[in-house]
Protein backbone atom coordinates (compact mmCIF):
# COMPACT_ATOMS: atom_id res chain seq x y z
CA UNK A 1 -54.93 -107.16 -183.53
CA UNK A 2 -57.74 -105.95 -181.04
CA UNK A 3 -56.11 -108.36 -178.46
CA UNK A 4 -52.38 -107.27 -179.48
CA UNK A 5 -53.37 -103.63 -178.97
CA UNK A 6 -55.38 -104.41 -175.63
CA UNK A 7 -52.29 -105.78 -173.94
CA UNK A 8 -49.65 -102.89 -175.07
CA UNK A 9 -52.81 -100.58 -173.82
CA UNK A 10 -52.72 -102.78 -170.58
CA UNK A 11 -49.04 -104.09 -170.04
CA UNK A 12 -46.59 -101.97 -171.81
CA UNK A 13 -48.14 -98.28 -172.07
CA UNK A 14 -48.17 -98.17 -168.27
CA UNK A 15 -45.97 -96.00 -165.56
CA UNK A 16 -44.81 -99.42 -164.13
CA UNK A 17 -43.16 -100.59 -167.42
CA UNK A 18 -41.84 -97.64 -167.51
CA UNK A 19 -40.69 -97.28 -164.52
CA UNK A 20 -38.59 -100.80 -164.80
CA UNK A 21 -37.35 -99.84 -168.08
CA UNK A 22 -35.28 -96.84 -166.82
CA UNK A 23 -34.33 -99.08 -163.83
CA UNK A 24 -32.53 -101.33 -166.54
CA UNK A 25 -31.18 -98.23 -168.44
CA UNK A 26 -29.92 -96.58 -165.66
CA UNK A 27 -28.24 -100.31 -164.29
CA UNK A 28 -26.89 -100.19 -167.69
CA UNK A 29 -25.34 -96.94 -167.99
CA UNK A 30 -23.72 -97.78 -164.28
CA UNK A 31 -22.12 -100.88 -165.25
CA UNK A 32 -20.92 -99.29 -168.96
CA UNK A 33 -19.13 -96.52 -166.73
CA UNK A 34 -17.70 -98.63 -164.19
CA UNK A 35 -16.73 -101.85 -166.96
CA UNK A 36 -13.19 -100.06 -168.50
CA UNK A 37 -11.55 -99.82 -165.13
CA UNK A 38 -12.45 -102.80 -163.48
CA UNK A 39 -11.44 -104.61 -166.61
CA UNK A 40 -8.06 -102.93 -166.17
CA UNK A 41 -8.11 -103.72 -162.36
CA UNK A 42 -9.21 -107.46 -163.13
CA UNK A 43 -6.46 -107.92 -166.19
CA UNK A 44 -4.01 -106.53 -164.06
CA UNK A 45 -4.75 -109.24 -160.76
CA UNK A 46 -4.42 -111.84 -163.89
CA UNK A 47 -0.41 -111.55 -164.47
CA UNK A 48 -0.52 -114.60 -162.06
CA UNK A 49 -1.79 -116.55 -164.79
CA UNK A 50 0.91 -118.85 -166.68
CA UNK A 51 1.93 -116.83 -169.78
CA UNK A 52 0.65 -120.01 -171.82
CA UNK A 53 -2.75 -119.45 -170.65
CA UNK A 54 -3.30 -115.86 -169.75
CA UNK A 55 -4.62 -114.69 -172.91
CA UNK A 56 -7.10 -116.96 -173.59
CA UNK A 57 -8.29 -115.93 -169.71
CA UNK A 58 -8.26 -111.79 -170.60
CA UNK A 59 -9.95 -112.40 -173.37
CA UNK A 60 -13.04 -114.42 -171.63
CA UNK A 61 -13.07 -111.35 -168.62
CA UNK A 62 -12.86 -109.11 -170.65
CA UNK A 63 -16.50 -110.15 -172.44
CA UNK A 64 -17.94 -110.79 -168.62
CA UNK A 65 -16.97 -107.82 -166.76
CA UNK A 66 -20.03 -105.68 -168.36
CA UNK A 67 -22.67 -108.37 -168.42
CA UNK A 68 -21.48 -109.51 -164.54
CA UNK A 69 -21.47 -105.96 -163.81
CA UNK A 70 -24.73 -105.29 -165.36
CA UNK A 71 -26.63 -108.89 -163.31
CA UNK A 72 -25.20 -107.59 -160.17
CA UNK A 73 -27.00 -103.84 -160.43
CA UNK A 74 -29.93 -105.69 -161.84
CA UNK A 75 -30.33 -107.97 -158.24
CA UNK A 76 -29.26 -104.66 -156.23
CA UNK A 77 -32.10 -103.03 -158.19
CA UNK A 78 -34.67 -105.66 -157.95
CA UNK A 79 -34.06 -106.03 -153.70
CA UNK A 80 -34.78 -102.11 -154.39
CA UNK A 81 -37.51 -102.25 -156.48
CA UNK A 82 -39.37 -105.05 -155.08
CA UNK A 83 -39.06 -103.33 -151.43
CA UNK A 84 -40.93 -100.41 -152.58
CA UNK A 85 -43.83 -102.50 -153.54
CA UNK A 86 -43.17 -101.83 -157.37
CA UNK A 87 -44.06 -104.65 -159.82
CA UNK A 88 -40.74 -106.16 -161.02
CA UNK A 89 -41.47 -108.47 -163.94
CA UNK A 90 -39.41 -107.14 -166.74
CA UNK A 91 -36.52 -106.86 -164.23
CA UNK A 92 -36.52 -110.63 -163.37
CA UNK A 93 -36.96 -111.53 -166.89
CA UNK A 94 -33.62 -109.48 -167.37
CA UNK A 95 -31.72 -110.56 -164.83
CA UNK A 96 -32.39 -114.41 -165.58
CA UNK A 97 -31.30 -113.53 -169.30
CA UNK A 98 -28.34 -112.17 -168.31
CA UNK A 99 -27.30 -114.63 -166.11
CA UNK A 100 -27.82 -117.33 -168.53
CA UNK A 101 -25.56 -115.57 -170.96
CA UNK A 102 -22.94 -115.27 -167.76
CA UNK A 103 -23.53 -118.71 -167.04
CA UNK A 104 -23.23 -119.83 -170.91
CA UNK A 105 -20.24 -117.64 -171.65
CA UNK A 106 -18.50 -119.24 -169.19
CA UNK A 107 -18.85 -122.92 -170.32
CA UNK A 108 -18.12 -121.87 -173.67
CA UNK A 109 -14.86 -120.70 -172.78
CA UNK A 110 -13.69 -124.01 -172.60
CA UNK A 111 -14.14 -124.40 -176.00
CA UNK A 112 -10.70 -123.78 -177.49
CA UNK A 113 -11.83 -122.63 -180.98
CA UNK A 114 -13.49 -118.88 -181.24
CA UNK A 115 -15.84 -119.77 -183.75
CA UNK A 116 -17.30 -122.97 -181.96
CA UNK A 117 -17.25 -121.11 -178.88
CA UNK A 118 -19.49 -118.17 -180.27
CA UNK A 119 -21.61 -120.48 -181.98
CA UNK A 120 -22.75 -122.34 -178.82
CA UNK A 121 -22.73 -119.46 -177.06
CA UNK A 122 -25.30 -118.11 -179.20
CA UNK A 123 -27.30 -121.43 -179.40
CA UNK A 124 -27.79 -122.32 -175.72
CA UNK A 125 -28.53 -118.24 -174.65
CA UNK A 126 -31.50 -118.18 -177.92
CA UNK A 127 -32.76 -121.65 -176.10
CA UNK A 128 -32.44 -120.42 -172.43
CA UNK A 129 -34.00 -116.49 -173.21
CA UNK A 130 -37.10 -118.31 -174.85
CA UNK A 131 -37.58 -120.93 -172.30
CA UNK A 132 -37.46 -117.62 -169.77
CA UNK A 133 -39.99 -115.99 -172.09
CA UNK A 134 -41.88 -118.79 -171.96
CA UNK A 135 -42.52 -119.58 -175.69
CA UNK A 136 -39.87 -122.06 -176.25
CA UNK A 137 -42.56 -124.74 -176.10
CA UNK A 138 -44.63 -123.22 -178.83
CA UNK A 139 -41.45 -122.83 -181.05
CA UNK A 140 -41.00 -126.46 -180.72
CA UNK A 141 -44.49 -127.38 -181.55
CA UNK A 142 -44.48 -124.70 -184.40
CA UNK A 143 -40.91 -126.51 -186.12
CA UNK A 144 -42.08 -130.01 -185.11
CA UNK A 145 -45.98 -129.25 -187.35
CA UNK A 146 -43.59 -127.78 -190.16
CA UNK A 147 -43.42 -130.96 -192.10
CA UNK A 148 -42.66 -132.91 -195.33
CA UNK A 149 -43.33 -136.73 -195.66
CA UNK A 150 -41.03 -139.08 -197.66
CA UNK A 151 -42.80 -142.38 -197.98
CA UNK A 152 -43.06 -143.52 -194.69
CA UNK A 153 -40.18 -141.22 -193.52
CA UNK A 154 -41.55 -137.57 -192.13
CA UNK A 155 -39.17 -134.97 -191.64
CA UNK A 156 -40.37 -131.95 -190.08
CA UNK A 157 -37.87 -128.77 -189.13
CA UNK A 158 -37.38 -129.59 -185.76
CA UNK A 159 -36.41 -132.98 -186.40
CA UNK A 160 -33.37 -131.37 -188.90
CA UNK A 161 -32.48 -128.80 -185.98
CA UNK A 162 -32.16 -131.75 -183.56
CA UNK A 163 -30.45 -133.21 -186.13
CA UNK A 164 -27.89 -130.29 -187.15
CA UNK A 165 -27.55 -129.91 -183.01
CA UNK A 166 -26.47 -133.28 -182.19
CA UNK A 167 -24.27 -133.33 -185.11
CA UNK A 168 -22.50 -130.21 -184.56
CA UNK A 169 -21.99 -131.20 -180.87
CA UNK A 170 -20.67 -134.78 -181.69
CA UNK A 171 -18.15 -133.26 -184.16
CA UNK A 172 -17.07 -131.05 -181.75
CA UNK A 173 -16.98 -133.96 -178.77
CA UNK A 174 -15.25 -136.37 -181.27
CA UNK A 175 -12.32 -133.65 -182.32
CA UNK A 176 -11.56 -132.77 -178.13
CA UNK A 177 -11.75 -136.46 -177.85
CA UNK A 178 -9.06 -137.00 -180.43
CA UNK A 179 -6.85 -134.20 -179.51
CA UNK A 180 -7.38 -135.31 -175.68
CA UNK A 181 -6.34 -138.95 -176.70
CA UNK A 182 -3.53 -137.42 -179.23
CA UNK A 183 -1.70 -135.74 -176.11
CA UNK A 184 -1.87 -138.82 -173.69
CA UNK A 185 -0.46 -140.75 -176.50
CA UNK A 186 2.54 -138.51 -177.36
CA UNK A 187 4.17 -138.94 -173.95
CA UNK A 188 3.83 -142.49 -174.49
CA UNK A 189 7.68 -143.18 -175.08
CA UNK A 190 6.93 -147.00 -176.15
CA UNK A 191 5.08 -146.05 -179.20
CA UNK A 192 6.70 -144.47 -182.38
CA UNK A 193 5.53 -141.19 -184.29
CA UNK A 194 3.68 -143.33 -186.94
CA UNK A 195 1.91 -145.09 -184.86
CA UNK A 196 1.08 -142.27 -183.05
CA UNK A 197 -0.33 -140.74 -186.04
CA UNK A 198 -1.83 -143.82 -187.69
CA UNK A 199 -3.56 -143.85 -183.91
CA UNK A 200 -4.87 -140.54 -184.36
CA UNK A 201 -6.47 -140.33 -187.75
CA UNK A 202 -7.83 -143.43 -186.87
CA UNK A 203 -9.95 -141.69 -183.88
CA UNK A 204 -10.86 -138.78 -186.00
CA UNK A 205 -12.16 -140.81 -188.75
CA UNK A 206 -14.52 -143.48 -185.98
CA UNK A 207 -15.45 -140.04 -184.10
CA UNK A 208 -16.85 -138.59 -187.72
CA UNK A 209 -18.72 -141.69 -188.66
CA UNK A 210 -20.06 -141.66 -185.01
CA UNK A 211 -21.50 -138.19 -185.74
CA UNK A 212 -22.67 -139.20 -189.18
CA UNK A 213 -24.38 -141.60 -187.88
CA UNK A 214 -26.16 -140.49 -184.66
CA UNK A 215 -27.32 -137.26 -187.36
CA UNK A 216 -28.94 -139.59 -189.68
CA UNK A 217 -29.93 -141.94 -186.89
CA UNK A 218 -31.58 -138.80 -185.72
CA UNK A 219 -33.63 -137.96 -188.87
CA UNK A 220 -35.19 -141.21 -188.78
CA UNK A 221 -33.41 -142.64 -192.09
CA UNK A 222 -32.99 -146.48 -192.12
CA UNK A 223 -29.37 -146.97 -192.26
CA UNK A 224 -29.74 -150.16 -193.68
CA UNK A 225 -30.74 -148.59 -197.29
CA UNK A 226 -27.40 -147.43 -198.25
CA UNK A 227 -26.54 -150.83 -198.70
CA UNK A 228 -28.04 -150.75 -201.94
CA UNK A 229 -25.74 -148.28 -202.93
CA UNK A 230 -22.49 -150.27 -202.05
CA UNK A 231 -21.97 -151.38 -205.56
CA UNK A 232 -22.32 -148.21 -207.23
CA UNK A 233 -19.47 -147.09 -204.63
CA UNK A 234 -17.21 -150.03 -205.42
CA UNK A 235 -17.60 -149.33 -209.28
CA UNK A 236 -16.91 -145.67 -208.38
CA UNK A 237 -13.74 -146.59 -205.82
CA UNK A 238 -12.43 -148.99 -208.61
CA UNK A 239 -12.22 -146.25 -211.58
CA UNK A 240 -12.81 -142.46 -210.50
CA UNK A 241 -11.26 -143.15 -207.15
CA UNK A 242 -8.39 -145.72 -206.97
CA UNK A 243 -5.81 -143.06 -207.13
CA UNK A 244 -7.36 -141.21 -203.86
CA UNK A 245 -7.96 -144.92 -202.10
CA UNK A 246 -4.11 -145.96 -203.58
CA UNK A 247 -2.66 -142.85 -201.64
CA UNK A 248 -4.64 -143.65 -197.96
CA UNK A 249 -3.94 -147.24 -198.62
CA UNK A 250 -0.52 -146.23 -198.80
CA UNK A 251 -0.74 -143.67 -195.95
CA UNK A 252 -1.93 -146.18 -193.93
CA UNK A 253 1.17 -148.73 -194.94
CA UNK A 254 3.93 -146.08 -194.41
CA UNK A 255 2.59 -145.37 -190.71
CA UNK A 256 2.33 -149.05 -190.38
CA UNK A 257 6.20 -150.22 -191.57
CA UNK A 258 7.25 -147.15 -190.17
CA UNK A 259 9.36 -146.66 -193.14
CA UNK A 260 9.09 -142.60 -192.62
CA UNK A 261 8.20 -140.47 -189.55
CA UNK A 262 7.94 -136.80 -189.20
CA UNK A 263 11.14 -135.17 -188.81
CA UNK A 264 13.14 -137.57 -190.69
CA UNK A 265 15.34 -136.14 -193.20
CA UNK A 266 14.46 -137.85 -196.96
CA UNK A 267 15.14 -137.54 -200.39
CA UNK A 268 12.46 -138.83 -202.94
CA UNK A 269 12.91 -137.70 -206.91
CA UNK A 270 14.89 -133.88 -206.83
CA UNK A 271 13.37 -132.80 -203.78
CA UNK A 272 15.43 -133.21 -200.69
CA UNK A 273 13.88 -131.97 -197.01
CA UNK A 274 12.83 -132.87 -193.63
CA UNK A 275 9.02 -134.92 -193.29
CA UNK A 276 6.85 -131.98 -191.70
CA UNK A 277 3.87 -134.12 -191.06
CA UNK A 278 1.88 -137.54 -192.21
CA UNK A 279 -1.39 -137.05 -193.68
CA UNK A 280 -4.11 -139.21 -195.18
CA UNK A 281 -3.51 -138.72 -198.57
CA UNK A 282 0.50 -136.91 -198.50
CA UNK A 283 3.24 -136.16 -197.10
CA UNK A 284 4.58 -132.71 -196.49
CA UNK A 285 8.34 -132.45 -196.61
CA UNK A 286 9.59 -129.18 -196.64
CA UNK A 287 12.97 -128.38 -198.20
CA UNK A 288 16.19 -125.92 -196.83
CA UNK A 289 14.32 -123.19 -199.39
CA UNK A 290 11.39 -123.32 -197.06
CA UNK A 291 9.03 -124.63 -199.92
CA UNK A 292 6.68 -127.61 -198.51
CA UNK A 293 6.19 -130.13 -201.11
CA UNK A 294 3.22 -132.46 -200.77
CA UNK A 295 3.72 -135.48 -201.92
CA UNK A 296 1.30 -138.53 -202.97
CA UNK A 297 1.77 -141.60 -200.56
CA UNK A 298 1.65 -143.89 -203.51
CA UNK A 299 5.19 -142.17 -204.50
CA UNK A 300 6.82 -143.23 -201.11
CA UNK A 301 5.80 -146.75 -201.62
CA UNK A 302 6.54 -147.26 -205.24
CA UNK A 303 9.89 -145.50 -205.88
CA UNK A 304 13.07 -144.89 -203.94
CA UNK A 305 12.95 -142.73 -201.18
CA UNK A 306 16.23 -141.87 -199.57
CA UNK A 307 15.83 -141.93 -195.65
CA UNK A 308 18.99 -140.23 -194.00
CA UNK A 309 17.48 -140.81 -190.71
CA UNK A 310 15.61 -144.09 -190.87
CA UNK A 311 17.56 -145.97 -188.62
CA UNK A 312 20.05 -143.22 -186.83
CA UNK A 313 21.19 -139.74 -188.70
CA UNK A 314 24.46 -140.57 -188.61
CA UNK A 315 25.34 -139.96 -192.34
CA UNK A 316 28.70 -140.01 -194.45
CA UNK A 317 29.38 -136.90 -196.68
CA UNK A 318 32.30 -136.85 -199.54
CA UNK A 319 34.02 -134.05 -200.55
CA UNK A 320 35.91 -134.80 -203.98
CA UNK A 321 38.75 -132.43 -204.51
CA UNK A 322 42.17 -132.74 -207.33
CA UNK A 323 46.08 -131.41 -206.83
CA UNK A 324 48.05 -130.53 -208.97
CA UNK A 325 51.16 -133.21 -210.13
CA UNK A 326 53.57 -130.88 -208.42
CA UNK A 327 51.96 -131.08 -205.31
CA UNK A 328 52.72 -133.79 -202.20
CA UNK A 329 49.23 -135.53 -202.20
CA UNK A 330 50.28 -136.94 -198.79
CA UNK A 331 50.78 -133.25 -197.04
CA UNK A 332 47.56 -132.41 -198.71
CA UNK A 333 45.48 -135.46 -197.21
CA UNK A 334 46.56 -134.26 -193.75
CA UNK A 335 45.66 -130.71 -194.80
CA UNK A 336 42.32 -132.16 -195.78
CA UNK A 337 41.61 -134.47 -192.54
CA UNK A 338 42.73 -131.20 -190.88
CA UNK A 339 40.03 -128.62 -192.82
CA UNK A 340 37.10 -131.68 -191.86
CA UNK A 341 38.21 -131.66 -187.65
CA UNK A 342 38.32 -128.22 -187.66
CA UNK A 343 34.47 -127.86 -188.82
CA UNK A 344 32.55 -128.01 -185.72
CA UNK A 345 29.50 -129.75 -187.34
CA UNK A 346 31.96 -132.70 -188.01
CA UNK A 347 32.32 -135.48 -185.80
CA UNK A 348 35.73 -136.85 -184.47
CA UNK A 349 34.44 -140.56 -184.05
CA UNK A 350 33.89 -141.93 -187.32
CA UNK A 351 37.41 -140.20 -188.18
CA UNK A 352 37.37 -138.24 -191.01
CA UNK A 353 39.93 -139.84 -194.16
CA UNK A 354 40.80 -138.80 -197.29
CA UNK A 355 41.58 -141.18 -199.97
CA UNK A 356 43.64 -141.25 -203.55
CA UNK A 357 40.95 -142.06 -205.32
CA UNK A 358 42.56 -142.14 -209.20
CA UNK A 359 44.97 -139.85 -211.55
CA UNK A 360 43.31 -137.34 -213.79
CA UNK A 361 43.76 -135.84 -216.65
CA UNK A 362 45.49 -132.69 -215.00
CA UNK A 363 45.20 -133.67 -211.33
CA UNK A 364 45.69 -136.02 -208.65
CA UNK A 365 42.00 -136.72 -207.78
CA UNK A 366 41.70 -136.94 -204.07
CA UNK A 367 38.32 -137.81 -201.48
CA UNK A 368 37.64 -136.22 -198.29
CA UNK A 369 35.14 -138.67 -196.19
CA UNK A 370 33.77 -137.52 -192.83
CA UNK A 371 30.60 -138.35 -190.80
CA UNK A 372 27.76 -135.65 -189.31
CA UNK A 373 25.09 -136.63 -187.19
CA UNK A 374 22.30 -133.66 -187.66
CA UNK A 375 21.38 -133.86 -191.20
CA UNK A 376 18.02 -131.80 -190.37
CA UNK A 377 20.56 -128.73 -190.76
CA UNK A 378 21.93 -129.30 -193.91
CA UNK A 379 24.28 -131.05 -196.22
CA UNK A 380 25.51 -128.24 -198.58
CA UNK A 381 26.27 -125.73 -196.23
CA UNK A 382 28.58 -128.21 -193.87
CA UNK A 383 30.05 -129.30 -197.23
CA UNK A 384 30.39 -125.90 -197.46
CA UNK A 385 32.78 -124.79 -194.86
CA UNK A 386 34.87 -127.69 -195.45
CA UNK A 387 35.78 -126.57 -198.82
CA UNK A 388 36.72 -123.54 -197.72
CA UNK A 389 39.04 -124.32 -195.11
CA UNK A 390 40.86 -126.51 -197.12
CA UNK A 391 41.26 -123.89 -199.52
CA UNK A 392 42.70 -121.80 -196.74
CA UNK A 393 45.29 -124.19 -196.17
CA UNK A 394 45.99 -125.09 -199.54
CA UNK A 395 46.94 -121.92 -200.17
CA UNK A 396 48.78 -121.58 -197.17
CA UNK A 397 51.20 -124.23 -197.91
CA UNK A 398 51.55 -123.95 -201.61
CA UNK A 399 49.01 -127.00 -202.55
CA UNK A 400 48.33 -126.20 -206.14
CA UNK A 401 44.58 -126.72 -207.72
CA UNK A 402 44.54 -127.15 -211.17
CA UNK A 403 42.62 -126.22 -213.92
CA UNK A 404 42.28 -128.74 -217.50
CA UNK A 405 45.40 -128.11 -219.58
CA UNK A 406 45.41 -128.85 -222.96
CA UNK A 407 49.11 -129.29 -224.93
CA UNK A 408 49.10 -128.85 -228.88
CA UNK A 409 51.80 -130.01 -230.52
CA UNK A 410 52.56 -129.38 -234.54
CA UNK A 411 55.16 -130.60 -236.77
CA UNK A 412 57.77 -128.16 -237.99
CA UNK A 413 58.27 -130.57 -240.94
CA UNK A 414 54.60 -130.14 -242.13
CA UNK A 415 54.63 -126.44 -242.10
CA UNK A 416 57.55 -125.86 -243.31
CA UNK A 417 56.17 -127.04 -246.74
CA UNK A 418 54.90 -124.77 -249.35
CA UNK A 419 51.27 -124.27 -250.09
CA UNK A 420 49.77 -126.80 -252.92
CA UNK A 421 52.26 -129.60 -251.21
CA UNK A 422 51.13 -132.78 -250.21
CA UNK A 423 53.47 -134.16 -247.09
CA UNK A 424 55.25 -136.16 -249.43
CA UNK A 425 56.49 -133.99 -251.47
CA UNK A 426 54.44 -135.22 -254.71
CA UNK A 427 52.40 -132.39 -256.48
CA UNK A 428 48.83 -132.57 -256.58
CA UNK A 429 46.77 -134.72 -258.91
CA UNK A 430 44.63 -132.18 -260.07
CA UNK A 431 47.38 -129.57 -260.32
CA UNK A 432 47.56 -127.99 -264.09
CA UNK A 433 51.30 -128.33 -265.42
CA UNK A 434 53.02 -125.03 -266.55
C-alpha cells in the first residue's frame, strides 16, 4: 500500500498528468463536436457504394469516424505537446490504444455476423491495450499458475482460454470456409441441388470436428481415450438414437438418389407444397397456406412421395364435369377444350381434350384433360378458372348442369284400397268378425 500510494504521490498527483489528461479531454470534446457532420459528409460520399453493400459500409464508418477523429487530434496533440518539452506518456499510451481499436475495428468488419464481429473486436483490443500497458505478460503467467491437475493431465486457465480462442476462431474459419465453398459450388451448372447440399453439410460437419478437435488437442486430452467409450455410443445409437441416425441416414440417401431437390413441387401424406430446403434430419416443404411442414427423412424414403417435378413439371390436371341428357355432349366438349385454351396458365402443346367418360345417374359425365408446366403456382386455383369459364359458356349456349333427380312412382291400385286391406283383397287374419 506504502508503494501504491508513493507512486499516485509521484506519477499521478502531478501537474504533468494533469496536464495530459485535459489534453485528451479537450481532443475528445473536439472530435465529439466535429464526429455528426463528418459522418453525414462521409455517408453522403458513400452513395457510390453498390446498394447490396452500402449498408454494411455506413454502418462500419459510422463506429470509426469518432475514434479516427479522436487518434488524429491525439498525434496533432502529441507533435504539440512533445515540442513544448512536456512529458507525453499517457498521450502515447492513448493514442496506441486507439489505434489498435481503429486498426481492429476494421478487420472485424469483415466478419459478416454482428455478434462475431463485436466479440473479436473486443478480444483482440483487451489483448492489444494490455500488451501496450505492459502487463499482458503477467496476466499470462497469473492464468497459466491458476491450475488443477487430472492425473497426469494439468489444466490451468490459460490453457482453457487458448483453448476457448482457437475454438471460437476455427468455428468461425470453418463456417466462411463452407459458405465460401457453398457459393463457388452453386454456379457449378454440372452438379445438381442435392449434391450441392449433400456437398455442403458435408464441409460444415469436417470443419466442426476440425474445431473439436484442435480445442481438445489444445487442452492436452489424449484423443485416443474416447475410444473406450465407442461401445457405450453404439448401444446408445442402436436404442435411444436410431430414429435421429434413421432420419440423417436417410438425409444423406435422398441427396444422394436425388429423388427430391429444393424447389420441387411434392406431395407426401395430406400435405401438398414446394421443398423449401434439405436438412440433416427434415425436410421443409411449405404449402400454398404458407405453413412449412418439417418432415422426417425416414418418411420420404419409406412411403410414397408424389414428385410433380422430379423429372420435368410438366403435369396433367383433370377437370370432371356432367350435362344434362338434353344437352349435345359434343357442342359441350368444344365448349370445354375452349374454357381450357382460353386459361393462360394452360398450355396449347399437349392439347387440351375432353373425353365421355360414362353415363350417370342424371348426367352425361364428361373429362376435361389439359397440361400446365409451373406447378410451383398452384393446382386448385388454375383448376379454378377453368371451371369457371366453362360455366360462362355453358350458360351461354344453353348447356344444362344437372342436379340428382329422384322419380317416385306409386300404384293407384294400392291406394285406392281401404284401410285394414291387404292388396289382395283378403281381410286380415287377426281381424275380429262383426
Amino acid at each position: 500500500m506504502d508503494e501504491a500510494g508513493r507512486w499516485i504521490m509521484a506519477d499521478l498527483l502531478v501537474p504533468e498528468t494533469g496536464l495530459q489528461v485535459l489534453v485528451l479531454v479537450i481532443a475528445l470534446g473536439i472530435a465529439w463536436a466535429a464526429a455528426r457532420p463528418v459522418t453525414r459528409a462521409v455517408l453522403a460520399a458513400l452513395q457510390w457504394v453498390p446498394e447490396a453493400g452500402r449498408g454494411r459500409a455506413m454502418a462500419v464508418v459510422s463506429g470509426l469516424v469518432l475514434p479516427t477523429l479522436w487518434l488524429g487530434l491525439l498525434l496533432l496533440s502529441l507533435f504539440v505537446v512533445s515540442a513544448a518539452g512536456l512529458p507525453t506518456k499517457l498521450v502515447v499510451v492513448a493514442a496506441y490504444l486507439n489505434a489498435a481499436w481503429v486498426a481492429i475495428r476494421l478487420a472485424s468488419a469483415a466478419i459478416r455476423e454482428p455478434a462475431w464481429a463485436r466479440l473479436f473486436a473486443l478480444f483482440a483490443w483487451s489483448i492489444a491495450a494490455l500488451n501496450i500497458l505492459g502487463v499482458f505478460a503477467d496476466l499470462l503467467a497469473a492464468l497459466d499458475a491458476f491450475a488443477v491437475t487430472f492425473g497426469g493431465l494439468r489444466l490451468s486457465a490459460l490453457t482453457v482460454v487458448k483453448s476457448v480462442f482457437i475454438l471460437i476462431v476455427l468455428l468461425w474459419a470453418g463456417k466462411f470456409l463452407a459458405r465460401l465453398l457453398a457459393g463457388r459450388l452453386a454456379r457449378l451448372p454440372s452438379l445438381t441441388p442435392s449434391i450441392q447440399v449433400l456437398t455442403t453439410n458435408l464441409l460444415n460437419f469436417l470443419f466442426i470436428t476440425v474445431a473439436v478437435v484442435a480445442a481438445l488437442s489444445t487442452l492436452g486430452i489424449d484423443l485416443t481415450a474416447f475410444a473406450v467409450f465407442s461401445g457405450a455410443v453404439g448401444v446408445g445409437v442402436g436404442f435411444g438414437l436410431q430414429k435421429i441416425v434413421s432420419n440423417l441416414v436417410s438425409g444423406i440417401i435422398i441427396l444422394l438418389d436425388r429423388s427430391v431437390k429444393p424447389g420441387d413441387v411434392i406431395a407426401i401424406g395430406s400435405t401438398y407444397g414446394w421443398i423449401n430446403s434439405l436438412n440433416a434430419r427434415y425436410v421443409s416443404v411449405i404449402t400454398r397456406d404458407g405453413t412449412e411442414h418439417l418432415i422426417p427423412n425416414e418418411e420420404l424414403i419409406t412411403q410414397r412421395v408424389e414428385n410433380w417435378s422430379h423429372s420435368d413439371n410438366l403435369v396433367r390436371l383433370r377437370a370432371p364435369a356432367g350435362i344434362s341428357y338434353k344437352s349435345d355432349p359434343r357442342k359441350a366438349i368444344d365448349l370445354c377444350i375452349e374454357a381450357a385454351k382460353e386459361v393462360p396458365r394452360v398450355l396449347a402443346e399437349p392439347k387440351p381434350v375432353c373425353l365421355v367418360t360414362g353415363f350417370g345417374d342424371s348426367s352425361v359425365d364428361l373429362e376435361l384433360r389439359f397440361w400446365i408446366n409451373d406447378p410451383p403456382n398452384g393446382i386448385g386455383n388454375v383448376v379454378s378458372q377453368v371451371y369457371l369459364l366453362v360455366w360462362d359458356k355453358f350458360h351461354a349456349q344453353g348447356i344444362e348442369i344437372p342436379f340428382p333427380q329422384r322419380d317416385l312412382h306409386f300404384k293407384s291400385s294400392d291406394l285406392d284400397k281401404p284401410p285394414g286391406v291387404s292388396p289382395s283383397g283378403a281381410a286380415p287374419t287377426d281381424a275380429v268378425p262383426s
